[in-house]
N, C-alpha and C. Protein backbone atom coordinates (compact mmCIF):
# COMPACT_ATOMS: atom_id res chain seq x y z
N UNK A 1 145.97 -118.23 -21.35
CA UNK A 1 146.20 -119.04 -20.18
C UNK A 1 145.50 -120.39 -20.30
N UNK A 2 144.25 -120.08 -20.67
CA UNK A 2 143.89 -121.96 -20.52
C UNK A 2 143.85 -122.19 -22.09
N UNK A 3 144.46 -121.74 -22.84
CA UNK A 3 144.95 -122.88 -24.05
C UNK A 3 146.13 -123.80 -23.55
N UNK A 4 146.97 -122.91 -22.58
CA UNK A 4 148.02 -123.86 -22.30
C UNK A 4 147.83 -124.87 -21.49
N UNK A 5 146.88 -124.90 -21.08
CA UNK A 5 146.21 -125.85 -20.02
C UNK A 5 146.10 -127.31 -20.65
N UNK A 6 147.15 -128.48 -20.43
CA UNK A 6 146.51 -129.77 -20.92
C UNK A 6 145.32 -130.40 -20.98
N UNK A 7 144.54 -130.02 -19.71
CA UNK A 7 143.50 -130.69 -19.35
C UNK A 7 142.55 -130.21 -20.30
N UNK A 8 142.49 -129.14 -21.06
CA UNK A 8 141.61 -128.28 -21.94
C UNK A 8 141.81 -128.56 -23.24
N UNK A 9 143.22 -129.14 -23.50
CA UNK A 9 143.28 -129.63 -24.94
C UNK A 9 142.78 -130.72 -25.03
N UNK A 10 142.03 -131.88 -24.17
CA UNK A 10 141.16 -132.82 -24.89
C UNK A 10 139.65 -132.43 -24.72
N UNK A 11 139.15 -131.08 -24.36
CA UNK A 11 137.79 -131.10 -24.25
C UNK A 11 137.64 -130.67 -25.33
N UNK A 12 136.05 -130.71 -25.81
CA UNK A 12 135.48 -130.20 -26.89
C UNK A 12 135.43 -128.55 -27.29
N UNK A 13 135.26 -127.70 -25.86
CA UNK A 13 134.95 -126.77 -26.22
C UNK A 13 136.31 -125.87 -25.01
N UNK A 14 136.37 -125.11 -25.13
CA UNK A 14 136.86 -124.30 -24.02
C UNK A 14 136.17 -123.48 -22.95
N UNK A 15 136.88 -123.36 -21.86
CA UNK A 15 135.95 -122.92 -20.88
C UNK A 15 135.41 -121.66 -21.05
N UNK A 16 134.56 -121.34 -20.48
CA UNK A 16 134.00 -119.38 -20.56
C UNK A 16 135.35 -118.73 -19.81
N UNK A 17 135.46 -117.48 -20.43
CA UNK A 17 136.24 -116.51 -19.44
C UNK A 17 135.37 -116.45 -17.89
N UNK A 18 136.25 -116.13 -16.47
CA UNK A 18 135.86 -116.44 -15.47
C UNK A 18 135.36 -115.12 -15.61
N UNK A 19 135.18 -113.95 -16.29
CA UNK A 19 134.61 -112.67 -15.83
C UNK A 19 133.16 -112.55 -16.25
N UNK A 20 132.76 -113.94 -17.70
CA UNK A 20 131.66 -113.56 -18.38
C UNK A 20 130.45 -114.26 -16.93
N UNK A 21 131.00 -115.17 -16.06
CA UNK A 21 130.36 -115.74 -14.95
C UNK A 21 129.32 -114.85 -13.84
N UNK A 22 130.86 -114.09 -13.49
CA UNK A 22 130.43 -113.30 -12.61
C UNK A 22 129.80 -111.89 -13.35
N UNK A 23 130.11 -111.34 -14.53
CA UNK A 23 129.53 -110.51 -15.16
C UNK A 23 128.31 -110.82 -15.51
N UNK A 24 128.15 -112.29 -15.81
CA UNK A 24 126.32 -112.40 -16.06
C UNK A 24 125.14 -112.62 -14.86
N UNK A 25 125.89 -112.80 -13.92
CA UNK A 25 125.25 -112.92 -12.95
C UNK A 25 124.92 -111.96 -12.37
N UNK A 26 125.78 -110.73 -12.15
CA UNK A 26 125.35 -109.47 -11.80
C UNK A 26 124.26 -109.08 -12.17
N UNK A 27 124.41 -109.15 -13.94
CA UNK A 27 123.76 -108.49 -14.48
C UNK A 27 122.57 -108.90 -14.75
N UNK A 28 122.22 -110.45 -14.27
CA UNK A 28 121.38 -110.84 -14.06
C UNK A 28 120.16 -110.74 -12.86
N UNK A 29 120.87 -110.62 -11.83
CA UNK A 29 120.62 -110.10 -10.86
C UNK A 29 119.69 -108.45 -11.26
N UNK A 30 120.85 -107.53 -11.64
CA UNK A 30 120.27 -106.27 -11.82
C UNK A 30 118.74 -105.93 -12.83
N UNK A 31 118.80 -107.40 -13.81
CA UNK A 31 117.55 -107.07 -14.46
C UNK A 31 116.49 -107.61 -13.75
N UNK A 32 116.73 -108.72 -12.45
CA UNK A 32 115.83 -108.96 -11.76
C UNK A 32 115.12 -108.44 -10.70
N UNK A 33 115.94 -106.75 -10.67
CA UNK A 33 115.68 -105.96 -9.86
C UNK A 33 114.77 -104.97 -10.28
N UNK A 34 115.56 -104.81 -11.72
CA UNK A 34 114.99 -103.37 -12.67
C UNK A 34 113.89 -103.08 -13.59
N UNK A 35 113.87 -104.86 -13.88
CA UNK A 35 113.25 -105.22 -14.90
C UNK A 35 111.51 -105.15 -14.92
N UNK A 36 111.44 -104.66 -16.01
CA UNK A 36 109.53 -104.29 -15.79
C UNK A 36 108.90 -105.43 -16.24
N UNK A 37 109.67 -105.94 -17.52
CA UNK A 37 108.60 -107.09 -18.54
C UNK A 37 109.00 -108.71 -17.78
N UNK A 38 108.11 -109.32 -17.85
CA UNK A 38 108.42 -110.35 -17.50
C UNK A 38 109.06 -110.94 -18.19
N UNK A 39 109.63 -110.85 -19.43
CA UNK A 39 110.92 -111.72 -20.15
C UNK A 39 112.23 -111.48 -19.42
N UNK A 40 112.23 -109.97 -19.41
CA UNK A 40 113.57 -109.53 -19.13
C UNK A 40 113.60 -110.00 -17.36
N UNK A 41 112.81 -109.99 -16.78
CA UNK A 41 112.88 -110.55 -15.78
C UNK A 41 113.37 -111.93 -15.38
N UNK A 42 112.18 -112.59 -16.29
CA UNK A 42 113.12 -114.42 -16.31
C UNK A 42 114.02 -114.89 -16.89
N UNK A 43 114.84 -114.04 -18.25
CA UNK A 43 115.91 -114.02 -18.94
C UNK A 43 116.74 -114.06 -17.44
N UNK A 44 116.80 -112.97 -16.64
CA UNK A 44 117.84 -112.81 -15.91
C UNK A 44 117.71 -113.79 -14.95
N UNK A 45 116.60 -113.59 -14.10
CA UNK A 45 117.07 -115.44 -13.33
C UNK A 45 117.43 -116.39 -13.98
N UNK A 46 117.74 -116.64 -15.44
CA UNK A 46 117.83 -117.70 -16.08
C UNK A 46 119.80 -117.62 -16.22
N UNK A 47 119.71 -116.15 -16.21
CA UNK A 47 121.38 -115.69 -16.17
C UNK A 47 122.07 -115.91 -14.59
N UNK A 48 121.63 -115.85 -14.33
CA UNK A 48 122.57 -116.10 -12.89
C UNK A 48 121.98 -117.42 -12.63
N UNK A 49 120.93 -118.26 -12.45
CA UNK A 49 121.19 -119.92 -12.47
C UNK A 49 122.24 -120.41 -12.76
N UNK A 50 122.25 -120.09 -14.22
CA UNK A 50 123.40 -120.59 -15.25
C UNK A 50 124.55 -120.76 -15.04
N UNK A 51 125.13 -119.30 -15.20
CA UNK A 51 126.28 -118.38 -14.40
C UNK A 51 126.61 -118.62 -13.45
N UNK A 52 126.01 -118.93 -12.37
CA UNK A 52 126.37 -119.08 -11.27
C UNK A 52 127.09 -120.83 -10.94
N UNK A 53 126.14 -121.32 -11.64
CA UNK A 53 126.76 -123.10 -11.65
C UNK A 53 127.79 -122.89 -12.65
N UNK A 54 128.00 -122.41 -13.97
CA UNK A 54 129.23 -122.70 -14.56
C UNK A 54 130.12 -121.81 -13.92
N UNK A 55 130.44 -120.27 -13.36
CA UNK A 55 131.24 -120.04 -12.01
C UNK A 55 131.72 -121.01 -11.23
N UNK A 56 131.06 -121.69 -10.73
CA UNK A 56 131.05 -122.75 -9.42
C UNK A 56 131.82 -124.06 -9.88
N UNK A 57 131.18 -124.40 -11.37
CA UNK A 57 132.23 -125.41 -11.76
C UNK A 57 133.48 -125.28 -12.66
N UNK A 58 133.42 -123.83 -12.69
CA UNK A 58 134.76 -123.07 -13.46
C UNK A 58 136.03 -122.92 -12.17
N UNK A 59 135.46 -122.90 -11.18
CA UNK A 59 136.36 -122.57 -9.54
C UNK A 59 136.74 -123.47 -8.74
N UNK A 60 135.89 -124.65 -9.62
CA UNK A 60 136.24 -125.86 -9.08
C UNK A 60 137.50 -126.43 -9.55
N UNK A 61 137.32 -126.63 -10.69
CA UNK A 61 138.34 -127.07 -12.20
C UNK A 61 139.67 -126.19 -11.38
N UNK A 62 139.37 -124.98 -11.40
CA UNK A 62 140.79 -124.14 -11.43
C UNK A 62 141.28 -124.01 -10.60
N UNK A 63 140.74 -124.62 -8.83
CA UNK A 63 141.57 -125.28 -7.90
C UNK A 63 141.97 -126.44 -8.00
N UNK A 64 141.34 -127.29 -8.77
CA UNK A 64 142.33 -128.55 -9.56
C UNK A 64 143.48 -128.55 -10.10
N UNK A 65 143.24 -127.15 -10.83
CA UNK A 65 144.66 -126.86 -11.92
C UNK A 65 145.50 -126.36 -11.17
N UNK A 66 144.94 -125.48 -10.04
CA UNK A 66 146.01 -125.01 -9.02
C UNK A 66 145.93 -123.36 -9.82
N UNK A 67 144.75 -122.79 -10.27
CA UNK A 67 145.03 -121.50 -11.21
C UNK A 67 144.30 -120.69 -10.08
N UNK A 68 144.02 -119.74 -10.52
CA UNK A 68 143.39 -118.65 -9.47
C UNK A 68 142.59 -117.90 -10.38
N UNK A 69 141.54 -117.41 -10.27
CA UNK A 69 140.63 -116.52 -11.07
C UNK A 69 140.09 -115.33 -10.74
N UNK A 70 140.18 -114.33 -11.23
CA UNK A 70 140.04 -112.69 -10.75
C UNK A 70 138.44 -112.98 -10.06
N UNK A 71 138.53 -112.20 -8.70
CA UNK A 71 137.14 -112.22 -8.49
C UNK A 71 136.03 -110.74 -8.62
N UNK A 72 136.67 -110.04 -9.40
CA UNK A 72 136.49 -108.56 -9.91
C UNK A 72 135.98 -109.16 -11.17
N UNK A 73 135.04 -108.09 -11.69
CA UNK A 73 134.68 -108.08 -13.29
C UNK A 73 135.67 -107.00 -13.52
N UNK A 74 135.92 -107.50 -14.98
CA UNK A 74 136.38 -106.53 -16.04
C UNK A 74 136.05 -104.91 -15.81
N UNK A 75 137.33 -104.01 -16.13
CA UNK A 75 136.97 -102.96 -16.48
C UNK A 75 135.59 -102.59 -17.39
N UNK A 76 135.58 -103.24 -18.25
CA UNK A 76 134.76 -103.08 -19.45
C UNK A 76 133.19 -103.82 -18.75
N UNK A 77 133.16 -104.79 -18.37
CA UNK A 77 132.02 -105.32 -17.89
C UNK A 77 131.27 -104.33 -16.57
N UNK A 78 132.19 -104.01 -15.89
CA UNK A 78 131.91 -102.96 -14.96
C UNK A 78 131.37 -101.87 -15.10
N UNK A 79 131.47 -101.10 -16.02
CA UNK A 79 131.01 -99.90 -16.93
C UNK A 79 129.69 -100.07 -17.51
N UNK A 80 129.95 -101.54 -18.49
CA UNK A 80 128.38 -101.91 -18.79
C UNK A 80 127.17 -101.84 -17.51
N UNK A 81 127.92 -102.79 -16.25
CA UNK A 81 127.10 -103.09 -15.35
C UNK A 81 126.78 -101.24 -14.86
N UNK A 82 127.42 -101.03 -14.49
CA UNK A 82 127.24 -99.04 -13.97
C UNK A 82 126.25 -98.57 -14.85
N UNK A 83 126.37 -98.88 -16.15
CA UNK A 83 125.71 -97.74 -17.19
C UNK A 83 123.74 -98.33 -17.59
N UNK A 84 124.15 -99.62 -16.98
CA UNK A 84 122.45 -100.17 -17.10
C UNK A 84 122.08 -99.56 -16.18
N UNK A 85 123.04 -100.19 -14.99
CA UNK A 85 122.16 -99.76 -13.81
C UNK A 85 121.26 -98.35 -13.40
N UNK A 86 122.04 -97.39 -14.57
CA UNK A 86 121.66 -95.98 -14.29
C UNK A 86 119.48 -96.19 -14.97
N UNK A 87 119.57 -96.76 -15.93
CA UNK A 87 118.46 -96.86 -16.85
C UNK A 87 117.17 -97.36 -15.90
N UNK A 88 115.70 -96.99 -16.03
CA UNK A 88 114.82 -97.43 -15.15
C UNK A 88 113.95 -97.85 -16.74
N UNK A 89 113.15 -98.63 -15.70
CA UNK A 89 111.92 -99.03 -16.85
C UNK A 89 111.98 -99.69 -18.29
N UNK A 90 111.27 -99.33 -19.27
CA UNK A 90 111.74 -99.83 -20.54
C UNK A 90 112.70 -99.34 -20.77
N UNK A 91 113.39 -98.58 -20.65
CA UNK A 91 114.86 -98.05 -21.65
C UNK A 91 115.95 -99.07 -20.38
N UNK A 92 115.39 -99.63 -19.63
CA UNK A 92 116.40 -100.79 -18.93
C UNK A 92 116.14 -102.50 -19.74
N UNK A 93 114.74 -102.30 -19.82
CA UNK A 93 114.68 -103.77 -20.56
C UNK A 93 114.98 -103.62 -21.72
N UNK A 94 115.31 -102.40 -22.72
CA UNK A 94 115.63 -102.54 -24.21
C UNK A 94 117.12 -102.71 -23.95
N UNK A 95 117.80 -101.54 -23.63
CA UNK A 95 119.12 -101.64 -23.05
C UNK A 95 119.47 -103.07 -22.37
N UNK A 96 118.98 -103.35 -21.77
CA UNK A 96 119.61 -104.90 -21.52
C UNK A 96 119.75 -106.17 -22.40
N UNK A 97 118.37 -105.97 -23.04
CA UNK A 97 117.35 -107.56 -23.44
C UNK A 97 119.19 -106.87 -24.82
N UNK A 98 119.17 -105.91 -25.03
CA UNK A 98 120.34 -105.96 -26.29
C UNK A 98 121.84 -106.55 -26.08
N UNK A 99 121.61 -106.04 -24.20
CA UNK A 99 123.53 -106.75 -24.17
C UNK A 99 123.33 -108.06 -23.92
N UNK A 100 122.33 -108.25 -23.68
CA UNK A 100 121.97 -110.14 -23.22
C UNK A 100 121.49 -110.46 -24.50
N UNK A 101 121.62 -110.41 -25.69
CA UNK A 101 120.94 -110.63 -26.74
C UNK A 101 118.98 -111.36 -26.95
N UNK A 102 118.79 -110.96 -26.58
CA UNK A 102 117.51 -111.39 -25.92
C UNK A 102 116.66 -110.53 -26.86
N UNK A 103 115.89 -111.47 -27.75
CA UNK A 103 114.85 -110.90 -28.48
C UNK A 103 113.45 -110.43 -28.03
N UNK A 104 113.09 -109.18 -28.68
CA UNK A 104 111.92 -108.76 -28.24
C UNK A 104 110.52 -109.78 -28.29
C-alpha cells in the first residue's frame, strides 16, 4: 500500500508499518509497568515517546493521503504483547529487553 503512494516515492526512507507504532507503545508501556531494572524501564518510556510521535505523525500524513490505518495491533503483535505480559520480574526484563533488542 504505501509503495504505491506518490508522496513516498520521493522520501528517503519509507514509513514504519502503522502496527509497529501502536505495538511499541503498548509494549512500552507494559515494561513500564513490569519492569524491575531500570534499563528496561527507561528503554520503554523511550518506546512509547517515540512511538507515540511517529503514530501521531504517521495519522497525520495518512489523513492527508486520505488512507485509514488499522487501530488494532496485529494478530502476531498481540500474542507477543499477551505472552510478556504473562512474565513477572527478570524473566519479563530478559524476555522483553530481547523483543526490543535491548542489550544487557
Amino acid at each position: 500500500m504505501w509503495e504505491q503512494t506518490p508522496y513516498w516515492d520521493t522520501c528517503p526512507q519509507k514509513p514504519p508499518q502503522p502496527r509497529i507504532c501502536r505495538h511499541q507503545v503498548e509494549l512500552g508501556e507494559l515494561a513500564q509497568q513490569k519492569g524491575t531494572s531500570d534499563k528496561v524501564k527507561d528503554f520503554g518510556q523511550k518506546m512509547v515517546t517515540h512511538h507515540s510521535k511517529a503514530g501521531d505523525d504517521l495519522k497525520q500524513v495518512a489523513q492527508q493521503q486520505g488512507l485509514n490505518l488499522p487501530e488494532e495491533m496485529s494478530k502476531q503483535d498481540r500474542a507477543t504483547y499477551d505472552w510478556l505480559s504473562k512474565l513477572e520480574g527478570k524473566q519479563f526484563d530478559e524476555a522483553y529487553a530481547r523483543a526490543g533488542q535491548l542489550k544487557p
